[in-house]
Structures are given as structure tokens and as C-alpha cells.
Protein backbone atom coordinates (compact mmCIF):
# COMPACT_ATOMS: atom_id res chain seq x y z
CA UNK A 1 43.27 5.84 24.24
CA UNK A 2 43.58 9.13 22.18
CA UNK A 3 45.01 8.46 18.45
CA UNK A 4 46.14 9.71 15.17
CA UNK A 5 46.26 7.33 11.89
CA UNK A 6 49.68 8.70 10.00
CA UNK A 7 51.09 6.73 6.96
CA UNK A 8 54.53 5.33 6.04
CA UNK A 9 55.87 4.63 3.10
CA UNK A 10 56.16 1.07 2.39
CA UNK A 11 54.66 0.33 5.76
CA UNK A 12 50.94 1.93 4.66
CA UNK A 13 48.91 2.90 7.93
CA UNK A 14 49.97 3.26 11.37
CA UNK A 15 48.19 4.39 14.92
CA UNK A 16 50.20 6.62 17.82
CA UNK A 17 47.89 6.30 20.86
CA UNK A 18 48.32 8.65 23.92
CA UNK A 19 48.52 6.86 27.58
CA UNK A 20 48.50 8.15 30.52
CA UNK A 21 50.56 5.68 32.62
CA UNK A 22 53.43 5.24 29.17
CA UNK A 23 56.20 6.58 30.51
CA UNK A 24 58.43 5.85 27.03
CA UNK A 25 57.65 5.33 23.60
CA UNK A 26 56.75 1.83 22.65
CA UNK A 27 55.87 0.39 19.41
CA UNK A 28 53.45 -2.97 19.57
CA UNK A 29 52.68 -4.95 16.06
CA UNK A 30 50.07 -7.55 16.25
CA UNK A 31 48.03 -9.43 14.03
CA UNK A 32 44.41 -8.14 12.97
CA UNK A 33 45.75 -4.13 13.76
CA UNK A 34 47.66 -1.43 12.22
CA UNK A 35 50.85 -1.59 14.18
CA UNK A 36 51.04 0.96 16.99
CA UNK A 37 53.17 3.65 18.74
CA UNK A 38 52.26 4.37 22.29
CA UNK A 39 53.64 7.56 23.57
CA UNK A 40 53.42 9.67 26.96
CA UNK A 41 49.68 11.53 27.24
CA UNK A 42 51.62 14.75 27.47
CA UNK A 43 54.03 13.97 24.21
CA UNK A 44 53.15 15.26 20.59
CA UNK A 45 51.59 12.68 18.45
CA UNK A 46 54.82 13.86 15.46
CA UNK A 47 57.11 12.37 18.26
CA UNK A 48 55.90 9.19 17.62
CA UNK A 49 55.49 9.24 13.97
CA UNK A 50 59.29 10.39 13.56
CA UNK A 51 60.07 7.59 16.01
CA UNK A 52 58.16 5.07 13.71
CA UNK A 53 59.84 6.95 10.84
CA UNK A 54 63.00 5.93 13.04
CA UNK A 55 62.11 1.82 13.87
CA UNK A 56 60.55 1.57 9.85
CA UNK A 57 62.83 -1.68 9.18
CA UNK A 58 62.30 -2.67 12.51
CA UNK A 59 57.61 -2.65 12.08
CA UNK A 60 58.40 -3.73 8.37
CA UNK A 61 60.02 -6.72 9.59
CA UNK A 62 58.22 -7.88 12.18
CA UNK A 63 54.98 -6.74 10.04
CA UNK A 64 56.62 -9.96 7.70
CA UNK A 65 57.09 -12.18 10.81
CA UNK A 66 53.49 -11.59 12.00
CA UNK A 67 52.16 -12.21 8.57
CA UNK A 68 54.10 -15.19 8.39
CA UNK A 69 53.14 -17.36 11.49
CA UNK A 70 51.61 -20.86 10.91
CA UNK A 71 48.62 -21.69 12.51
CA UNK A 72 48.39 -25.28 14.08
CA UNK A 73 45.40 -26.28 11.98
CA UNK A 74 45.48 -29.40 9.81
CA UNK A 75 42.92 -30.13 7.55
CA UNK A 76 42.02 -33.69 7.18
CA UNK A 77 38.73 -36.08 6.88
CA UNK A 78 37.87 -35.46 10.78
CA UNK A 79 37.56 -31.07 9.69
CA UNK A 80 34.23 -29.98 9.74
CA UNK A 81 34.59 -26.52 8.55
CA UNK A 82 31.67 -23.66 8.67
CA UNK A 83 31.57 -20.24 6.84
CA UNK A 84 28.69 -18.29 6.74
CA UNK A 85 27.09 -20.26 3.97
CA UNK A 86 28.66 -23.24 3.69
CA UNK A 87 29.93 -26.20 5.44
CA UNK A 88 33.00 -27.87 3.99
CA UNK A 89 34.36 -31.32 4.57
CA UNK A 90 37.33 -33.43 3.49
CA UNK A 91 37.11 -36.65 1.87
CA UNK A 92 39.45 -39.71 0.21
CA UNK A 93 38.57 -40.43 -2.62
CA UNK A 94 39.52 -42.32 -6.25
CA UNK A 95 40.74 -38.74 -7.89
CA UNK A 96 43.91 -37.69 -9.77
CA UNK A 97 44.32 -34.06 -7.90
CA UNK A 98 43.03 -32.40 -4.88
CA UNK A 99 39.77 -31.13 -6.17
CA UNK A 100 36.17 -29.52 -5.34
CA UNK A 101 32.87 -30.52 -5.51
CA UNK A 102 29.87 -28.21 -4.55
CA UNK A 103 25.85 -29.51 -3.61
CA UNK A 104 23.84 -26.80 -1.96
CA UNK A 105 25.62 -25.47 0.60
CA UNK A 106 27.91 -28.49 0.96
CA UNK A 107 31.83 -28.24 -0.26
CA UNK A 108 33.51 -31.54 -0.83
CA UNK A 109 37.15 -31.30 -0.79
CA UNK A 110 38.26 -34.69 -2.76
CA UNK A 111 41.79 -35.85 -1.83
CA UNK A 112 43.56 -38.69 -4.00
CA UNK A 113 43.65 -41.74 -1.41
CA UNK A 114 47.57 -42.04 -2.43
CA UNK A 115 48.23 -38.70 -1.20
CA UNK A 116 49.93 -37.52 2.58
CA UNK A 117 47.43 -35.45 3.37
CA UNK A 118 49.19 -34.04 6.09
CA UNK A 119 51.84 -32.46 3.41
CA UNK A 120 52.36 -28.77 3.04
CA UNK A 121 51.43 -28.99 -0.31
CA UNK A 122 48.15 -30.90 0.31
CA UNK A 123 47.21 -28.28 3.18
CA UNK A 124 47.80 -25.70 0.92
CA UNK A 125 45.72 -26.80 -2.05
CA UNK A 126 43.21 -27.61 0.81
CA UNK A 127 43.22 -23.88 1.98
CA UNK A 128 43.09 -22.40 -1.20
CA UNK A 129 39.36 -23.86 -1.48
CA UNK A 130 38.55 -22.71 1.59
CA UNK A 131 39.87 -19.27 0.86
CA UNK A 132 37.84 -19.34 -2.62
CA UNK A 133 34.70 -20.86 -0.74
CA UNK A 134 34.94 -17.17 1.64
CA UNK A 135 35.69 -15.62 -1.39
CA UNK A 136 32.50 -16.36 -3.38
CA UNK A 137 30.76 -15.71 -0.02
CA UNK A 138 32.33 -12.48 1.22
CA UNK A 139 31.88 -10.80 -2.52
CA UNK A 140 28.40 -12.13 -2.45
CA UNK A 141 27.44 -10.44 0.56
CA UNK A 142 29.81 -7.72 1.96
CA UNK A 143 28.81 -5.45 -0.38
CA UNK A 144 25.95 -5.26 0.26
CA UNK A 145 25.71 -5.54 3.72
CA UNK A 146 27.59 -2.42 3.57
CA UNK A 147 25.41 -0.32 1.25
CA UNK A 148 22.58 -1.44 4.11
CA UNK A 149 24.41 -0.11 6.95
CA UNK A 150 25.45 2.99 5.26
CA UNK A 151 22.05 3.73 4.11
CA UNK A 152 20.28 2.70 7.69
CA UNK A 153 22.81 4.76 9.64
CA UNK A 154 23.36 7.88 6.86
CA UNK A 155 26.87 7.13 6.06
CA UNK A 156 28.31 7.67 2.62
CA UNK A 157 30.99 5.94 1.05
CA UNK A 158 33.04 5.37 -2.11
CA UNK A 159 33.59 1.31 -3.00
CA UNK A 160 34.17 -1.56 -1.28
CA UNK A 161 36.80 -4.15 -2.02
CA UNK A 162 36.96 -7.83 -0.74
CA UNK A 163 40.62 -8.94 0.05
CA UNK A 164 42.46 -12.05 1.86
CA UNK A 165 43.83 -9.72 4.77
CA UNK A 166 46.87 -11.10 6.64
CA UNK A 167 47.30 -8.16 9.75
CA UNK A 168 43.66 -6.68 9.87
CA UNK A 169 40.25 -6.97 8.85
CA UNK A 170 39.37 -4.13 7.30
CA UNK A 171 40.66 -0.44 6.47
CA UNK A 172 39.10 2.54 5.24
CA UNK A 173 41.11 4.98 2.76
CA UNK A 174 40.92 9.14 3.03
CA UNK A 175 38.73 8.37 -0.43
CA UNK A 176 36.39 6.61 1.42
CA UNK A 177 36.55 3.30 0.23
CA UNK A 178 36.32 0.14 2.54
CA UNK A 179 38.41 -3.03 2.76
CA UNK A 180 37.23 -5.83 4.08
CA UNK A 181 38.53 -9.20 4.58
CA UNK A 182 37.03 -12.13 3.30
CA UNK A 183 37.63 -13.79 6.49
CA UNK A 184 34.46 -12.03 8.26
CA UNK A 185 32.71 -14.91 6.45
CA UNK A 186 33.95 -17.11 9.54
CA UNK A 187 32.49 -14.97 12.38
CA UNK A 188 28.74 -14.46 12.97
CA UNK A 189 26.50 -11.28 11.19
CA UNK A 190 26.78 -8.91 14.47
CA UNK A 191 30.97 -8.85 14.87
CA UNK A 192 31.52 -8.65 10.76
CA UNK A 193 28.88 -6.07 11.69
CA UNK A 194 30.79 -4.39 14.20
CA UNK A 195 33.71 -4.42 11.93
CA UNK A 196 31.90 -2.95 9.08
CA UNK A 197 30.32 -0.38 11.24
CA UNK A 198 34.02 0.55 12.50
CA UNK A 199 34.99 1.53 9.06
CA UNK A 200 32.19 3.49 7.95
CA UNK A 201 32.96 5.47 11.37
CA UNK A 202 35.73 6.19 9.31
CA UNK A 203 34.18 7.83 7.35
CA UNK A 204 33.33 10.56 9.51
CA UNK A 205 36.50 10.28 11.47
CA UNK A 206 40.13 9.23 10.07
CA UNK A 207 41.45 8.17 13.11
CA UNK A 208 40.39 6.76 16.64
CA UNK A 209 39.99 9.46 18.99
CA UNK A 210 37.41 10.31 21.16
CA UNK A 211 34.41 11.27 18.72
CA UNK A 212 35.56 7.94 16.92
CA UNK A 213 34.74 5.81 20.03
CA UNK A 214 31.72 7.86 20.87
CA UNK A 215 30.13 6.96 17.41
CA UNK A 216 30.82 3.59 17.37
CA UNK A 217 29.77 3.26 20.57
CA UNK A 218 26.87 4.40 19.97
CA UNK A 219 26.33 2.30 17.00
CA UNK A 220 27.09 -0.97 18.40
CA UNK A 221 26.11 -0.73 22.05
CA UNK A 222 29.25 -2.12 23.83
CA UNK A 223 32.52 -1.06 21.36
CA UNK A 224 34.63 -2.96 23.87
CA UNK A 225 32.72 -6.28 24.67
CA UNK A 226 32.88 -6.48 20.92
CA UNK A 227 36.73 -6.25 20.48
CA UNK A 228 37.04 -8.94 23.06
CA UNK A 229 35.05 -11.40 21.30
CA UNK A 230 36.50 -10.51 18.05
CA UNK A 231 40.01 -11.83 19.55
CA UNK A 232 38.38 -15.14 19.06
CA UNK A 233 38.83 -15.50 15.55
CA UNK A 234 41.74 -14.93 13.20
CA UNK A 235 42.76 -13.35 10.20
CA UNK A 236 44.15 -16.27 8.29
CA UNK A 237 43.33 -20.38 8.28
């Protein structure tokens, strides 16, 4: 599909895609993209920014909805759970707090043997090592995974910034520098790749029309046998 990136205030970025079979404008928010307008292939791309203007409580709404949906995953001693880097597991042990413990590439997440572990606020403390263990990963190695791409495939850029993403997993600004989410530590090399590759296309391109496609295509072989695997993982825990 044809497409222009526009931005809203208080919403940020958002994409209005030409088809050729819409026969009305539609707005679709999901999580891991910007949220997008689809309009007829013969309508002008403003006619679906002013209708986004239009719907703004409506995407900034269900933008809060998305963000806020609860995975079915609970961590407890059976979780085996691999990053990148590390492998974390979940133990009971004689402790006063939930607490962290780190040998080689092993995290041990120490739960007091009094505690529910299946309480929110035990998950949570759980998750917030997890998020710290892609944290220390992601700013580790993002970086600089970037500055290799960029240099093998000539593309210049400003920074890079490592953030806990809730809709998407990455972004590139009209400065040129890249956000990427720290949760590309839980997917293999090639797709955080892919998605790194997708925003230094950005670079060149500031939305995802044809040339867009074209490069990245180019780049990464098969653009769309990439996004389909990439609906495997998730943007949150």
C-alpha cells in the first residue's frame, strides 16, 4: 500500500495508506504500528489526516486500551526465560524481597518462599527484572549494531535511543534519530535486523511508499516474509 507518515498532536505519528479495493475511510490501531487511516486509492492523503484530525479522542483512546492489554503470562519457578544473552529463571528461596542474582549469563530471580507468587505485585517486581535484564542487553548492543548497518549499507544517522516501547518497535524522527525497543532483545539477530534496517530506510524515506518498500526490499531479501514472522513476538511481557 501507498503511504504518508503525518503527525498529531498528542497522538505523535500516524500512517494514511491508499487501497485500491477501500471503498470508505477506516482507521485500524494495533499493537507494534503507528495507528492507520486507510482511504480510497483515488482519495487525497489530507482527507485522511483531517479525518484522523476528526476521530483524535477516538485513536488516543484506544491507543490507551491497546497499550493497556494484559498478556496471559505468569512468571513462576516452571519460566524458563531467554533474551539474547541471558537466560533467566525463577526460584523460592529464604529472602526478605523479590530480588536478583546474576552468574554469567544466568539471572536468578529470588522470590521469598512466603510470598503468592502469582500476585500482581510479585509479577510485576518479576517483570521489572526482566525488563532491566533487556535493558542492559539492548543498550549494550543496539547501538552498535546500528552504527554497523549504517556504515555497511551507507546510511547516516543522528543517535539512537533504547526505550520500553508499548505500540511499536522502533521509530525514526525527521532528525534522524532511531528508537528502538528494548524488546528486540527477545527475537533472533536477522528480525531486530530487519527492524533496524526499516528505520534507517527512514532515513532516506519518511514514509512507506513505494521507494520505501523497494529499499528495504532490497536490503532484507523478502520485506514481507519478515513482517509475518515478526507477528510472532510482542512488544511487552
Amino acid at each position: 500500500m501507498k503511504s504518508r507518515i503525518y503527525k498529531i498532536e498528542d497522538i505523535g505519528d500516524i500512517e494514511v495508506c491508499k487501497h485500491h479495493s477501500s471503498k470508505r475511510i477506516t482507521i485500524k490501531v494495533r499493537q507494534g504500528a503507528l495507528p492507520r487511516v486507510v482511504i480510497p486509492e483515488l482519495m487525497a492523503y489530507n482527507s485522511g489526516y483531517r479525518f484522523a484530525v476528526e476521530k483524535k479522542r477516538w485513536i488516543s483512546e484506544t491507543l490507551k486500551k491497546v497499550e493497556q492489554i494484559k498478556f496471559s503470562t505468569v512468571f513462576d519457578e516452571s519460566t524458563l526465560f531467554k533474551s539474547r544473552f541471558h537466560t533467566v529463571i525463577i526460584k523460592r528461596q529464604d529472602v526478605n524481597k523479590v530480588k536478583a542474582q546474576k552468574k554469567n549469563d544466568v539471572v536468578s530471580i529470588l522470590i521469598p518462599e512466603k510470598y503468592d507468587i502469582n500476585k500482581d505485585v510479585i509479577q510485576t517486581s518479576i517483570k521489572k527484572i526482566i525488563i532491566e535484564v533487556l535493558r542492559f542487553e539492548a543498550k549494550g548492543y543496539l547501538p552498535e549494531r546500528v552504527k554497523n548497518l549504517a556504515e555497511q549499507y551507507g546510511f547516516k544517522y543522528n543517535k539512537v535511543y533504547i526505550k520500553n516501547l508499548k505500540s511499536k518497535w522502533g521509530s525514526c524522527s525527521y532528525q534522524n534519530n532511531i528508537n528502538l525497543n528494548l524488546h528486540l532483545m527477545k527475537m533472533p539477530e536477522y528480525l531486530s535486523d530487519f527492524i533496524i534496517l526499516h528505520e534507517l530506510c527512514h532515513t532516506i524515506f519518511k514514509n512507506h511508499g513505494k521507494q520505501f518498500h523497494e529499499l528495504l526490499n532490497k536490503l532484507t531479501g523478502n520485506e514481507k516474509l519478515l513482517n509475518k514472522e515478526l507477528k510472532k513476538y510482542n512488544t511487552t511481557l
